[in-house]
C-alpha atoms as a PDB file:
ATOM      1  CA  UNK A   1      -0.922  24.976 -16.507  1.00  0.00           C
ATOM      2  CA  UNK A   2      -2.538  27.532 -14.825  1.00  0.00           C
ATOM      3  CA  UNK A   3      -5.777  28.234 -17.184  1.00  0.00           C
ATOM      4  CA  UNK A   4      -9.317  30.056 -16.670  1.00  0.00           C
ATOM      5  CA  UNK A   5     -11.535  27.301 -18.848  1.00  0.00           C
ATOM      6  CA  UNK A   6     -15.073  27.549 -19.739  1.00  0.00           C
ATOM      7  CA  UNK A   7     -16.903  24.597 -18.393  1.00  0.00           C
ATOM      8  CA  UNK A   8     -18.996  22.500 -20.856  1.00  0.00           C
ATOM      9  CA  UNK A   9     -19.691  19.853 -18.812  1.00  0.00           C
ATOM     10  CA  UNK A  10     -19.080  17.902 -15.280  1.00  0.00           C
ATOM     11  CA  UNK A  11     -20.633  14.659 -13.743  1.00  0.00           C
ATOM     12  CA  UNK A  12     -19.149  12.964 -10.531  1.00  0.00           C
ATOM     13  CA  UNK A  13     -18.900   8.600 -11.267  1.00  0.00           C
ATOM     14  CA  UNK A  14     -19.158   6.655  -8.577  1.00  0.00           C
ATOM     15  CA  UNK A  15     -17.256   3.732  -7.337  1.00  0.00           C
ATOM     16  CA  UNK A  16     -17.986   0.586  -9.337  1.00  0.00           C
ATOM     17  CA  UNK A  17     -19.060   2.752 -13.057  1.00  0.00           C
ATOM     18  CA  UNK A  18     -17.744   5.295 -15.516  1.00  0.00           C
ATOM     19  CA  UNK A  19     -18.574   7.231 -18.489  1.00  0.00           C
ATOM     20  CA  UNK A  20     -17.506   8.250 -21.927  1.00  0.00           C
ATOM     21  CA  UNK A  21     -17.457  11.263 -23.370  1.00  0.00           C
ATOM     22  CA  UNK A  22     -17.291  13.126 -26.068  1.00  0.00           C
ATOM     23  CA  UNK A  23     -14.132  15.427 -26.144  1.00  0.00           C
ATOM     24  CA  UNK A  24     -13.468  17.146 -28.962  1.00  0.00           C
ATOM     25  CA  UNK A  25     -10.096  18.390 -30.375  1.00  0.00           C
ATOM     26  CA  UNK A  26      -9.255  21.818 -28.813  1.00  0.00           C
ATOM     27  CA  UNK A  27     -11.233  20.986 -25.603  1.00  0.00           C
ATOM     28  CA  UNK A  28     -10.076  19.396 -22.350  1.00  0.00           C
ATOM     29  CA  UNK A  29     -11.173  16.355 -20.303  1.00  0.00           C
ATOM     30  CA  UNK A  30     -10.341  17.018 -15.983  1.00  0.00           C
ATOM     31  CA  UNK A  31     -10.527  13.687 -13.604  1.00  0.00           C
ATOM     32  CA  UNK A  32     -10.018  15.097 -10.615  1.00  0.00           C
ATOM     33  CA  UNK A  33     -10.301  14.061  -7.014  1.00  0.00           C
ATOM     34  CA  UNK A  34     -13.173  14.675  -5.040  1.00  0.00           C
ATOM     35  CA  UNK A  35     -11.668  13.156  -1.660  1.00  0.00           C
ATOM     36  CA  UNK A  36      -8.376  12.467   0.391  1.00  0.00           C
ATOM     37  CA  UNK A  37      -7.394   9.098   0.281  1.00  0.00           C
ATOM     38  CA  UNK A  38      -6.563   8.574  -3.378  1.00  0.00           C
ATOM     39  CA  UNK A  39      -7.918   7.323  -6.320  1.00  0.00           C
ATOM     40  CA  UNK A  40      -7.006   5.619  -9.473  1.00  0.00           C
ATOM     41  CA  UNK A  41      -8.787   6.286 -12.633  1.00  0.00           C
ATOM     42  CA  UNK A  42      -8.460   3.435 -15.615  1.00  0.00           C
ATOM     43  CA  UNK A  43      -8.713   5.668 -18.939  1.00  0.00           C
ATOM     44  CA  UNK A  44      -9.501   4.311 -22.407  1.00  0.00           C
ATOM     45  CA  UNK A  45      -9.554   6.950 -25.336  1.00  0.00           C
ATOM     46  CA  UNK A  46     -10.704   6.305 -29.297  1.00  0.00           C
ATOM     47  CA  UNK A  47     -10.830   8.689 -32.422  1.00  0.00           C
ATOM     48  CA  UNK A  48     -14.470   9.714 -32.429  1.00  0.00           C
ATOM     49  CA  UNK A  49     -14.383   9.653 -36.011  1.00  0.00           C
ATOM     50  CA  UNK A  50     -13.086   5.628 -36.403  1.00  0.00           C
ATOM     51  CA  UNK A  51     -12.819   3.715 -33.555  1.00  0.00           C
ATOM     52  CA  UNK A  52     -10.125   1.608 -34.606  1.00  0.00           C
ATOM     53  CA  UNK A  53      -7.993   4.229 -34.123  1.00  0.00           C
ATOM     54  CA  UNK A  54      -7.329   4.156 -30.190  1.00  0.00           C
ATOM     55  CA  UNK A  55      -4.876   5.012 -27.337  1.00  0.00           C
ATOM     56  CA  UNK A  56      -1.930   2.674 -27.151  1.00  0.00           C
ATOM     57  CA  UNK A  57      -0.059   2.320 -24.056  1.00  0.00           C
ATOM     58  CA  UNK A  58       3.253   0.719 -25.753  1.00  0.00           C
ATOM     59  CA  UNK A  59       4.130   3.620 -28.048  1.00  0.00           C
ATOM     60  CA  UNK A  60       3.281   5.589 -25.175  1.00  0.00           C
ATOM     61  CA  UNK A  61       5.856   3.571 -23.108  1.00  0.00           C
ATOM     62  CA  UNK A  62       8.310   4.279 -25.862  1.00  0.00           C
ATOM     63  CA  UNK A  63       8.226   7.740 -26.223  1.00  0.00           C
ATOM     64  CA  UNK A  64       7.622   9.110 -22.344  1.00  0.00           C
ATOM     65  CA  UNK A  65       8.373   6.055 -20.319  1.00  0.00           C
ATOM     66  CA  UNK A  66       6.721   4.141 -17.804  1.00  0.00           C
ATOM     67  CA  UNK A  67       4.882   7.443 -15.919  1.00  0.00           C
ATOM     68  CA  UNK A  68       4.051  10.126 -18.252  1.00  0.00           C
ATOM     69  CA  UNK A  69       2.844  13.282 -17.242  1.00  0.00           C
ATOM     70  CA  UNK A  70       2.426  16.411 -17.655  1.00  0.00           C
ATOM     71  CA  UNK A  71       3.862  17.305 -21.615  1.00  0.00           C
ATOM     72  CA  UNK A  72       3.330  13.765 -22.388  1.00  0.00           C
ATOM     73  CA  UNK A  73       1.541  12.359 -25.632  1.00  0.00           C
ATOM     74  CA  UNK A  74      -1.208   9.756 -26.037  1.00  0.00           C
ATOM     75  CA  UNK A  75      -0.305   7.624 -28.827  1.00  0.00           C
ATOM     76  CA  UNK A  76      -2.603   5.417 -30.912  1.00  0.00           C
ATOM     77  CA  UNK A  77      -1.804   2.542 -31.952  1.00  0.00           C
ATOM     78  CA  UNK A  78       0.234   1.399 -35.266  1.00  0.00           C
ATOM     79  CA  UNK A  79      -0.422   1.878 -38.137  1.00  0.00           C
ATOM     80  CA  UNK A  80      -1.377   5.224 -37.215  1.00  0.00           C
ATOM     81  CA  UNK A  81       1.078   6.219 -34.980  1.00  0.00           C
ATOM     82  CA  UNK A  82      -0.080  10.002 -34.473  1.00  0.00           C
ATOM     83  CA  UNK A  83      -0.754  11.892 -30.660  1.00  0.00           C
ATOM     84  CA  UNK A  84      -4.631  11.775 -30.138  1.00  0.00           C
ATOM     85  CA  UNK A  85      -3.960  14.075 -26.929  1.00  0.00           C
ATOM     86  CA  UNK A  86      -1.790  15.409 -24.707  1.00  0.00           C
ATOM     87  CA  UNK A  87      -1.267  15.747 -21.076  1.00  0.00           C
ATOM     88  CA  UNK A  88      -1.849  19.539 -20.289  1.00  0.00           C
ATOM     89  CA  UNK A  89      -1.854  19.365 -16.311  1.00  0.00           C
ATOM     90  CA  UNK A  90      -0.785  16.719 -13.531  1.00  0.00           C
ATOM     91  CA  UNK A  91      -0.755  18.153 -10.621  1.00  0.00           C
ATOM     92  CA  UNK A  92       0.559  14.445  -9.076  1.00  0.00           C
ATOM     93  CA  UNK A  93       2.936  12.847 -11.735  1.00  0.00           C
ATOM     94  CA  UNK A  94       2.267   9.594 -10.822  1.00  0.00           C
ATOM     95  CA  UNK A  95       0.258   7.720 -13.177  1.00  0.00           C
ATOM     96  CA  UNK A  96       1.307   4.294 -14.896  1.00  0.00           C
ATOM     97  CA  UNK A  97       0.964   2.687 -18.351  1.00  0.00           C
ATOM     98  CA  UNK A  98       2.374  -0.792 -17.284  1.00  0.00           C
ATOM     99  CA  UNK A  99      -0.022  -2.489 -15.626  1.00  0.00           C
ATOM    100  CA  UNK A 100      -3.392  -4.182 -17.382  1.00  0.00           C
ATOM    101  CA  UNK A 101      -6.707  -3.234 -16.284  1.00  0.00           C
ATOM    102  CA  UNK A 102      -7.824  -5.134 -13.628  1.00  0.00           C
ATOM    103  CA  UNK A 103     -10.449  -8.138 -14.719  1.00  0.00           C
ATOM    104  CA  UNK A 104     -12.955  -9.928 -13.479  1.00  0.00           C
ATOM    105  CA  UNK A 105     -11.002 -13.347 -13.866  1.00  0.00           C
ATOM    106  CA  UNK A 106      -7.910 -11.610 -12.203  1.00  0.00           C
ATOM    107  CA  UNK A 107     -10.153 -10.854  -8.561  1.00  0.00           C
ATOM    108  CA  UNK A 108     -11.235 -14.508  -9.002  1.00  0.00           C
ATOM    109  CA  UNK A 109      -8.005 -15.709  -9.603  1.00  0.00           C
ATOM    110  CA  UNK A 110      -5.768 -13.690  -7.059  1.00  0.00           C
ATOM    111  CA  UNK A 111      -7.898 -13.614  -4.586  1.00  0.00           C
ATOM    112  CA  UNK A 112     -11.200 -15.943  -4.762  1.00  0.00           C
ATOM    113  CA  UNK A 113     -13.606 -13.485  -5.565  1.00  0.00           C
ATOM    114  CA  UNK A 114     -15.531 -14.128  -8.216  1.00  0.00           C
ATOM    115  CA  UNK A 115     -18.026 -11.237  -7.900  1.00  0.00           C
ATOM    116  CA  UNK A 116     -16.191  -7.698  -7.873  1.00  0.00           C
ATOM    117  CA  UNK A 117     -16.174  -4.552  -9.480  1.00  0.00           C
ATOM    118  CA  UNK A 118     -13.107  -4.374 -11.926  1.00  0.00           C
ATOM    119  CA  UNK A 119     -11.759  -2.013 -14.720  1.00  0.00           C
ATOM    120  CA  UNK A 120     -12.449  -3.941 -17.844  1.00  0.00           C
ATOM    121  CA  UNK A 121     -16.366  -4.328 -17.291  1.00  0.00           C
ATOM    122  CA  UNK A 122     -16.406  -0.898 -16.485  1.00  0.00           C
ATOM    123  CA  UNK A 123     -14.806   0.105 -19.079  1.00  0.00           C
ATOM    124  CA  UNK A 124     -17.200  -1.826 -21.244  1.00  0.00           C
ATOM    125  CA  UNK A 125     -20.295  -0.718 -20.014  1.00  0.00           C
ATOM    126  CA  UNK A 126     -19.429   2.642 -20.320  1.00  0.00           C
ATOM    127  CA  UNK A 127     -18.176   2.228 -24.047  1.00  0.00           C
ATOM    128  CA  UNK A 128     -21.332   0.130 -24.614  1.00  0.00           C
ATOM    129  CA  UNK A 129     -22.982   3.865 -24.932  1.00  0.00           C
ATOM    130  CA  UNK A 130     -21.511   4.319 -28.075  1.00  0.00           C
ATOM    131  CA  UNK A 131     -22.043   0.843 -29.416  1.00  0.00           C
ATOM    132  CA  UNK A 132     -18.823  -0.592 -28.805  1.00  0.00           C
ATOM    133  CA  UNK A 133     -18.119  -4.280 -27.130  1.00  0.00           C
ATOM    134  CA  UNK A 134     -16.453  -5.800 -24.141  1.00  0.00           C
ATOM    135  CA  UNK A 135     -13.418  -6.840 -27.172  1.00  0.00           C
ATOM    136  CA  UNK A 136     -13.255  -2.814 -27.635  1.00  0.00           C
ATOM    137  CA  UNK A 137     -11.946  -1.536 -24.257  1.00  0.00           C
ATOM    138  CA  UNK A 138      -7.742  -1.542 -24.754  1.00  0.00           C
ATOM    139  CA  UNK A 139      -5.070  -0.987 -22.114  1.00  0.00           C
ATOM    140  CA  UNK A 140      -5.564   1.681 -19.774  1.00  0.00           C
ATOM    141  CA  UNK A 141      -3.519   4.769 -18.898  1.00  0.00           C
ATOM    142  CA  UNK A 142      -3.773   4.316 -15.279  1.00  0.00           C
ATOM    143  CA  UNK A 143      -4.067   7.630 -13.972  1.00  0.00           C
ATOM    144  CA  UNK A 144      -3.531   8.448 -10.372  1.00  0.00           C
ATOM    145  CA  UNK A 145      -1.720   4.966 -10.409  1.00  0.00           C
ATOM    146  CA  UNK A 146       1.918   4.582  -8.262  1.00  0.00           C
ATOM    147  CA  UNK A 147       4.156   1.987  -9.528  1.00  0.00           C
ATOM    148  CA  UNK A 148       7.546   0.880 -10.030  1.00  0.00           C
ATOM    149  CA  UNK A 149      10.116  -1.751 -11.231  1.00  0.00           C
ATOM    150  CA  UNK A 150      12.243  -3.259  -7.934  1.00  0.00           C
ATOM    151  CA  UNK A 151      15.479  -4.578  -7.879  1.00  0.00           C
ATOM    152  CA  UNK A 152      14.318  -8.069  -9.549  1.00  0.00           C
ATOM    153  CA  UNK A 153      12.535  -6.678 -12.427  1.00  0.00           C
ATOM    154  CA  UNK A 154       8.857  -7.259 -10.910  1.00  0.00           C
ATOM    155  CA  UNK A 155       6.172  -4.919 -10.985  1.00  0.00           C
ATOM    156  CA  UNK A 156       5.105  -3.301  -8.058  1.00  0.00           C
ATOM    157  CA  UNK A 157       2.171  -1.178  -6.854  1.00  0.00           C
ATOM    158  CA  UNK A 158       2.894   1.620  -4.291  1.00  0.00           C
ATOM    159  CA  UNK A 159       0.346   4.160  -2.168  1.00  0.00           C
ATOM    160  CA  UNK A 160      -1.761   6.753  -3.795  1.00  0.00           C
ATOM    161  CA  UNK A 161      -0.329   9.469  -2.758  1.00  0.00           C
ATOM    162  CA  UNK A 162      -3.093  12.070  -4.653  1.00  0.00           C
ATOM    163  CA  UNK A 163      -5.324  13.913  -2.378  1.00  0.00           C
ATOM    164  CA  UNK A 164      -8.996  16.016  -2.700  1.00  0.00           C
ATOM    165  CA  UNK A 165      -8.365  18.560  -5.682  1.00  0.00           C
ATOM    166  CA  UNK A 166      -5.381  17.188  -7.323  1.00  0.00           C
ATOM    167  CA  UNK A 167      -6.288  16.353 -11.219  1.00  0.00           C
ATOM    168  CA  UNK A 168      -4.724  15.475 -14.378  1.00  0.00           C
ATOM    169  CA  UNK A 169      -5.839  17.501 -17.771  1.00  0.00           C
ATOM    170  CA  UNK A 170      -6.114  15.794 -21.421  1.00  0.00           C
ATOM    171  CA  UNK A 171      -6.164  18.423 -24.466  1.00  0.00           C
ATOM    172  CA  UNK A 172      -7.733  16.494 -27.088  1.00  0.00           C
ATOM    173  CA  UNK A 173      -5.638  16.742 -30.346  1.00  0.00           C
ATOM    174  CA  UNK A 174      -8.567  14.659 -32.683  1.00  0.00           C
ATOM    175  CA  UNK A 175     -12.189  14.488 -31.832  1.00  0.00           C
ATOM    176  CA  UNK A 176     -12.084  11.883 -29.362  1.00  0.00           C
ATOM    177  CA  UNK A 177     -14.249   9.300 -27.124  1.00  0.00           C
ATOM    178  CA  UNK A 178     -12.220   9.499 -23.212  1.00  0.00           C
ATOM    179  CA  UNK A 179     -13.371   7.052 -21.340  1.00  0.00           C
ATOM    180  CA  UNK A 180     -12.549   6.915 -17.338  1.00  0.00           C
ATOM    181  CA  UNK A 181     -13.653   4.770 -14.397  1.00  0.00           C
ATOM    182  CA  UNK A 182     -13.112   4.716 -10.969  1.00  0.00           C
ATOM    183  CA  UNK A 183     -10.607   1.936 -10.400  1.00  0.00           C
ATOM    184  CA  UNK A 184     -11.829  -1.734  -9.131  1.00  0.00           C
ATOM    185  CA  UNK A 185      -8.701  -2.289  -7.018  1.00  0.00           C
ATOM    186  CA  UNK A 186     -10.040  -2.052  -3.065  1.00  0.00           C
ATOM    187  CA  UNK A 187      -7.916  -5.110  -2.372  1.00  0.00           C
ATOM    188  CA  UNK A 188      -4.673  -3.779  -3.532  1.00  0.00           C
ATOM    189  CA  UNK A 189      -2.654  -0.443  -2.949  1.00  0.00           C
ATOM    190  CA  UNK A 190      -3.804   1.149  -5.466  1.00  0.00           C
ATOM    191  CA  UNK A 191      -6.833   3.133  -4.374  1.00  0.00           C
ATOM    192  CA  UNK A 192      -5.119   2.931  -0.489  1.00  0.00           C
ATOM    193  CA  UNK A 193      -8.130  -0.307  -0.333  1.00  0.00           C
ATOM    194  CA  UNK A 194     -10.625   2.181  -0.266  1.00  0.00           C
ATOM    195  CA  UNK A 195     -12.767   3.147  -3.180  1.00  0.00           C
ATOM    196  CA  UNK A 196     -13.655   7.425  -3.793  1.00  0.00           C
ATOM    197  CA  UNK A 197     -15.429   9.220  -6.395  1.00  0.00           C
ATOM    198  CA  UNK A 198     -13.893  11.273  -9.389  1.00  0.00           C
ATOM    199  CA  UNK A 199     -14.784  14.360 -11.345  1.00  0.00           C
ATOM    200  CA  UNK A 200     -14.752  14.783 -14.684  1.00  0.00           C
ATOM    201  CA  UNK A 201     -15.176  17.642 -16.538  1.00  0.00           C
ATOM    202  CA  UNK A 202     -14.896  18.817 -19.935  1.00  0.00           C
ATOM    203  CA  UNK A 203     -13.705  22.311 -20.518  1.00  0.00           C
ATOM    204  CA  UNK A 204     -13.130  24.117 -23.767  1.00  0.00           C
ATOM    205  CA  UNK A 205      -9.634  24.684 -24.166  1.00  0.00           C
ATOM    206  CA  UNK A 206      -7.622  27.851 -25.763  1.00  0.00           C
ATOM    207  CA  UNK A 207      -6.348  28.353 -29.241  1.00  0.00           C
ATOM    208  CA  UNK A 208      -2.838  29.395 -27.731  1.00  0.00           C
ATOM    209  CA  UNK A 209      -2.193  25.756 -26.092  1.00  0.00           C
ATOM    210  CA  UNK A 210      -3.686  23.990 -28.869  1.00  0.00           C
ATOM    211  CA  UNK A 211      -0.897  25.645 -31.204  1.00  0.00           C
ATOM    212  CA  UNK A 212       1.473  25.245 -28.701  1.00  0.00           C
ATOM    213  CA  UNK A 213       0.928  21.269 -28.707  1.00  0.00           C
ATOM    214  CA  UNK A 214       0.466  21.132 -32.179  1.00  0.00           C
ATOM    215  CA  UNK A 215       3.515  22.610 -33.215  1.00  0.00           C
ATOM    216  CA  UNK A 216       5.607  20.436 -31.501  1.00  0.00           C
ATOM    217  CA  UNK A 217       7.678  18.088 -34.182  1.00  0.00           C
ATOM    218  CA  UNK A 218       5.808  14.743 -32.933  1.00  0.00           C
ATOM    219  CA  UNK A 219       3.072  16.351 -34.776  1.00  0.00           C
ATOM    220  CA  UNK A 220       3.950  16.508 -38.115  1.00  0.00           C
ATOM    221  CA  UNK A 221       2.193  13.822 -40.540  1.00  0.00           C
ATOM    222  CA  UNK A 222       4.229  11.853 -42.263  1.00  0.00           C
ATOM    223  CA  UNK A 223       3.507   9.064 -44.800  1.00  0.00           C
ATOM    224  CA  UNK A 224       4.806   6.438 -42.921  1.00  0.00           C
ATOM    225  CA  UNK A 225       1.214   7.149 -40.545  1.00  0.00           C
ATOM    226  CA  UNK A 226      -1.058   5.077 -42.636  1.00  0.00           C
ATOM    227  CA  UNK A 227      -4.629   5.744 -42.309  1.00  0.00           C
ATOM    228  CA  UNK A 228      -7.657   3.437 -43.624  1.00  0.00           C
ATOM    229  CA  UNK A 229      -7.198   4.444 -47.144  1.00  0.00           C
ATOM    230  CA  UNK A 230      -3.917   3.180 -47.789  1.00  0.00           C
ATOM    231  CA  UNK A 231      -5.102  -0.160 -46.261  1.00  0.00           C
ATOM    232  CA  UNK A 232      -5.393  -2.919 -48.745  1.00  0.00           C
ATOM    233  CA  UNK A 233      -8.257  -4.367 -46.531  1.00  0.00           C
ATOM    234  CA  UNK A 234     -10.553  -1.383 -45.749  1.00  0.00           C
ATOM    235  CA  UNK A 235     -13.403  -2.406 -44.132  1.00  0.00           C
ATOM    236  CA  UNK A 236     -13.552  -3.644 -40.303  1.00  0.00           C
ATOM    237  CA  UNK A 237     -14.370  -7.259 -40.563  1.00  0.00           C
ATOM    238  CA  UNK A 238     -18.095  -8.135 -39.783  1.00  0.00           C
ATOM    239  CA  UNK A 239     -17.542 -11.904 -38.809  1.00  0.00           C
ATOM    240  CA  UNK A 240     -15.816 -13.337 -35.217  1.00  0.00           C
ATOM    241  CA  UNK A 241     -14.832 -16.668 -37.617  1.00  0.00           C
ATOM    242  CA  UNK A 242     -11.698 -16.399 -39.048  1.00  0.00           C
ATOM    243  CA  UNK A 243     -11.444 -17.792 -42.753  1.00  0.00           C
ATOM    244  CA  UNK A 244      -8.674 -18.319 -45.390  1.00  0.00           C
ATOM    245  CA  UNK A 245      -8.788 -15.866 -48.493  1.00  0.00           C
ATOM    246  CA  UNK A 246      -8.070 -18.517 -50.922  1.00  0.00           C
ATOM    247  CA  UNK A 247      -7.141 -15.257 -53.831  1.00  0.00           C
ATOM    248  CA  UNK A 248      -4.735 -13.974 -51.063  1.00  0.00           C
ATOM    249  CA  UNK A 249      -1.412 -13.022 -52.691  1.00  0.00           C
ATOM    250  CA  UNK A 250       0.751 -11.620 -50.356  1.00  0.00           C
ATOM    251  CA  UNK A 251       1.944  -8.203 -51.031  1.00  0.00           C
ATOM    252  CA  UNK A 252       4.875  -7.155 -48.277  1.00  0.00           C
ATOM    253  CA  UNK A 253       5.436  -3.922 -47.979  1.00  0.00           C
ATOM    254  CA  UNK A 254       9.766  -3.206 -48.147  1.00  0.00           C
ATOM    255  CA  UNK A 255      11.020  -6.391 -49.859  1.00  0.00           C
ATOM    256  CA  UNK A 256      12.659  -7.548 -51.222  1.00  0.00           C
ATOM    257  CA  UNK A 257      15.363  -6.669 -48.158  1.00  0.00           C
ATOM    258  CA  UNK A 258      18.404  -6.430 -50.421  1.00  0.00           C
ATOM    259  CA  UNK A 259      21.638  -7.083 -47.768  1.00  0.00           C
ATOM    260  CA  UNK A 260      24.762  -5.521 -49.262  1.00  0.00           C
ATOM    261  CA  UNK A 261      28.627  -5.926 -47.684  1.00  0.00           C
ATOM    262  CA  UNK A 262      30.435  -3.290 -46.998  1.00  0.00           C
ATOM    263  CA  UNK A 263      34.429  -3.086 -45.916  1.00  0.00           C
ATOM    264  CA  UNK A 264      35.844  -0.917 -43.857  1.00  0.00           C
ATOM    265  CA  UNK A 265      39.593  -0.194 -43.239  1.00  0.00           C
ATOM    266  CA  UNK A 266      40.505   0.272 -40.154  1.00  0.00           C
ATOM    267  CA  UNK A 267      44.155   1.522 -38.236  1.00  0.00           C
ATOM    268  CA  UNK A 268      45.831  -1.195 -35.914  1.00  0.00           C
ATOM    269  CA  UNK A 269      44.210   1.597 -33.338  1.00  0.00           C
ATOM    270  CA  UNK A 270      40.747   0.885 -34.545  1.00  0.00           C
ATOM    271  CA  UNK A 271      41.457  -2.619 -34.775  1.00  0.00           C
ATOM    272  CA  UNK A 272      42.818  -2.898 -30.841  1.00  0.00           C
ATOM    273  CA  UNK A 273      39.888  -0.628 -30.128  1.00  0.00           C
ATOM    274  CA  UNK A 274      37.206  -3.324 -31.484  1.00  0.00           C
ATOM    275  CA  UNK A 275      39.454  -6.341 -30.378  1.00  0.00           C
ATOM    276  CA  UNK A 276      38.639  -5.077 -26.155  1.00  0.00           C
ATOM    277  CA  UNK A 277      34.746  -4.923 -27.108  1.00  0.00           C
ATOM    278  CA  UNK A 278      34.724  -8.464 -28.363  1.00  0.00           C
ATOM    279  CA  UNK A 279      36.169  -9.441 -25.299  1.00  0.00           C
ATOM    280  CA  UNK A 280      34.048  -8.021 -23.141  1.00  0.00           C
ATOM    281  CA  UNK A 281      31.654 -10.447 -24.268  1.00  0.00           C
ATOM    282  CA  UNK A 282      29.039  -7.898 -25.037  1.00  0.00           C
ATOM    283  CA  UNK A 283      29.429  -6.787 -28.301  1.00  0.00           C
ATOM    284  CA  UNK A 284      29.220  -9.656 -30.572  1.00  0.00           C
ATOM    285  CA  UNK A 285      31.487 -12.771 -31.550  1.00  0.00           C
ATOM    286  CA  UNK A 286      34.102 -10.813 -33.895  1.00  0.00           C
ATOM    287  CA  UNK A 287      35.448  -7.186 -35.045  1.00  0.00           C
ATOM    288  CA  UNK A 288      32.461  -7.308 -37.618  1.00  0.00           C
ATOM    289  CA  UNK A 289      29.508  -7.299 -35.170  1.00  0.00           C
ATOM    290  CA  UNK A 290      31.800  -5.448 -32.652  1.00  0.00           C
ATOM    291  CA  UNK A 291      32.093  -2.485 -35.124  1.00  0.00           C
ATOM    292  CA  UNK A 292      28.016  -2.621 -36.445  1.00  0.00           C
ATOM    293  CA  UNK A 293      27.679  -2.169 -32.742  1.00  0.00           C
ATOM    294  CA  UNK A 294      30.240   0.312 -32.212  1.00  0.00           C
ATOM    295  CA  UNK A 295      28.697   2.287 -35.016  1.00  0.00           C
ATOM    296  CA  UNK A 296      24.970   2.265 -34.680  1.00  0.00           C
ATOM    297  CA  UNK A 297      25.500   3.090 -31.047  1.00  0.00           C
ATOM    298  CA  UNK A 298      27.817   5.810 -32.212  1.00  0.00           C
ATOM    299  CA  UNK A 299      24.529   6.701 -34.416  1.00  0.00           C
ATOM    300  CA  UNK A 300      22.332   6.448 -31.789  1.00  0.00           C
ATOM    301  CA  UNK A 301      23.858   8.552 -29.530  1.00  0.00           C
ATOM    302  CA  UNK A 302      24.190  11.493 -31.638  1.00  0.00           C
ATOM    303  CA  UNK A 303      21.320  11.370 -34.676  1.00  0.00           C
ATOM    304  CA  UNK A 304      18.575   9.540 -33.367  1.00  0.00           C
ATOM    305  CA  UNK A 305      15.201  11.495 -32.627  1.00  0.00           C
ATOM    306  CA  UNK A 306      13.515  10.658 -29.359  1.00  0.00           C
ATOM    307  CA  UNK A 307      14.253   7.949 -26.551  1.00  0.00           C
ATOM    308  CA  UNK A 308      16.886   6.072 -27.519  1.00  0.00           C
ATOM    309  CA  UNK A 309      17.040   2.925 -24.992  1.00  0.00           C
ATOM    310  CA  UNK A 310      20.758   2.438 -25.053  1.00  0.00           C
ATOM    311  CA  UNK A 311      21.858  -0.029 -22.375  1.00  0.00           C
ATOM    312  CA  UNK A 312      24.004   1.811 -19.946  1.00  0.00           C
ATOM    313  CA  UNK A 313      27.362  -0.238 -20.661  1.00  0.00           C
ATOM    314  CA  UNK A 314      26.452   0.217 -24.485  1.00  0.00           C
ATOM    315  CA  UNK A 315      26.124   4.114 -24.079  1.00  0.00           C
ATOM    316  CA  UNK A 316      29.563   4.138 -21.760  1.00  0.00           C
ATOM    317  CA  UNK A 317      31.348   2.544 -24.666  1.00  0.00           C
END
């Protein structure tokens, strides 16, 4: 999105350290590159307001796949369940929410050094600003980041292909902490095994792309996004140790599951129909299972709201 922002704010970080910042809803976080070559940035994000509430990279996964971009969500995590941002500008598109940040234990592991900069320690210094811990940093959104699946199901990590000037822009949606870093990895493809500065800047943002975002039907609240006051435990334990309650009485939320058998008639058409999907061997042991899968795939296809993950042969049938 081509947009003339008013800058609030802009620091450069340097290989080896971040920094967090305060980015509040209707503004806009840039990490930009400031050289050729490439550069990943690890990114952690938390609801200014309660940290517990924080970016999650597997409902993330779910909704825009493996490499969001540009129009993309930042989800936080369950119970919550809400976008905390939104991708407003990538002018790359590759950037990757599978991989962990990288560790000190993982240089030490892979490849015998036991001193190195790395993503997590980063991470936690710079969130150590706002009296967080080292157990507060959560997965990254690896921005910059180019990787894939191959043909055996592994991870891989490819070239950076970004160059000086390309950047990816985060509209805050909450008040929100953003935390980046420049990326550890010199010893893997991921930064080209070179390390380079980033930008960040904060910019305020417009009313007219605010509205646009939140308008959008992922926004709506709902009452199934369950906030601290509809938690039975409310405040965030103060201990490490880990104790029984011994007046725990467990109160599940949706049972008891009541199970209820339903018949269905079906023509000798039908019956032929389900009779091939059983013996395909992929759709259950009998005409019962064959037909809840027949149906909910049926379902799937044509009702369900967002990604729907249908295997390919499932979808065909």
């Amino acid at each position: 999105m081509n947009v003339d922002r008013q800058l609030l704010y802009e620091t450069v970080i340097q290989p080896g350290t971040g920094k967090a910042l305060e980015v509040l809803r209707g503004q806009v976080l840039r990490i930009e590159q400031t050289e050729d070559g490439g550069q990943c940035a690890d990114f952690n994000c938390f609801n200014l307001r309660d940290y517990k509430e924080h970016f999650h990279t597997a409902r993330t996964r779910h909704v825009h796949g493996l490499r969001p971009t540009t129009g993309a969500f930042l989800w936080s995590a369950p119970p919550r369940d809400r976008p905390i941002a939104v991708v407003v500008t990538d002018t790359v598109g590759n950037n990757d929410i599978l991989y962990g940040r990288c560790s000190a234990w993982l240089y030490d592991y892979q490849y015998g050094l036991p001193v190195h900069a790395n993503c997590h320690d980063m991470l936690a210094e710079a969130e150590r600003e706002y009296g967080l811990t080292s157990d507060d940093v959560h997965d990254s959104f690896n921005f910059f980041m180019n990787t894939g699946i191959d043909q055996d199901g592994r991870p891989f990590i490819g070239p950076n292909v970004s160059g000086k000037g390309d950047h990816v822009e985060l509209l805050a949606l909450i008040d929100t902490l953003m935390v980046a870093n420049v990326c550890g990895a010199d010893v893997m493809a991921t930064n080209n095994f070179q390390y380079k500065p980033l930008r960040l800047a904060v910019y305020a943002g417009t009313d007219e792309e605010l509205r646009e975002h939140e308008r959008r039907p992922e926004m709506r609240p709902t009452e199934t996004q369950r906030t601290p006051e509809q938690f039975r435990v409310k405040e965030v334990k103060a201990t490490r140790e880990l104790t029984r309650d011994p007046s725990y009485v467990s109160e599940f939320i949706n049972v008891p599951i009541e199970l209820e058998e339903v018949s269905v008639a079906l023509t000798d058409e039908d019956a032929a129909l389900l009779d091939g999907l059983v013996q395909t061997g992929s759709f259950g042991k009998d005409r019962a299972e064959a037909l809840r899968w027949a149906f909910h795939h049926w379902w799937i296809k044509n009702y369900m709201q967002g990604p729907k993950h249908l295997a390919r042969e499932s979808a065909e049938a």
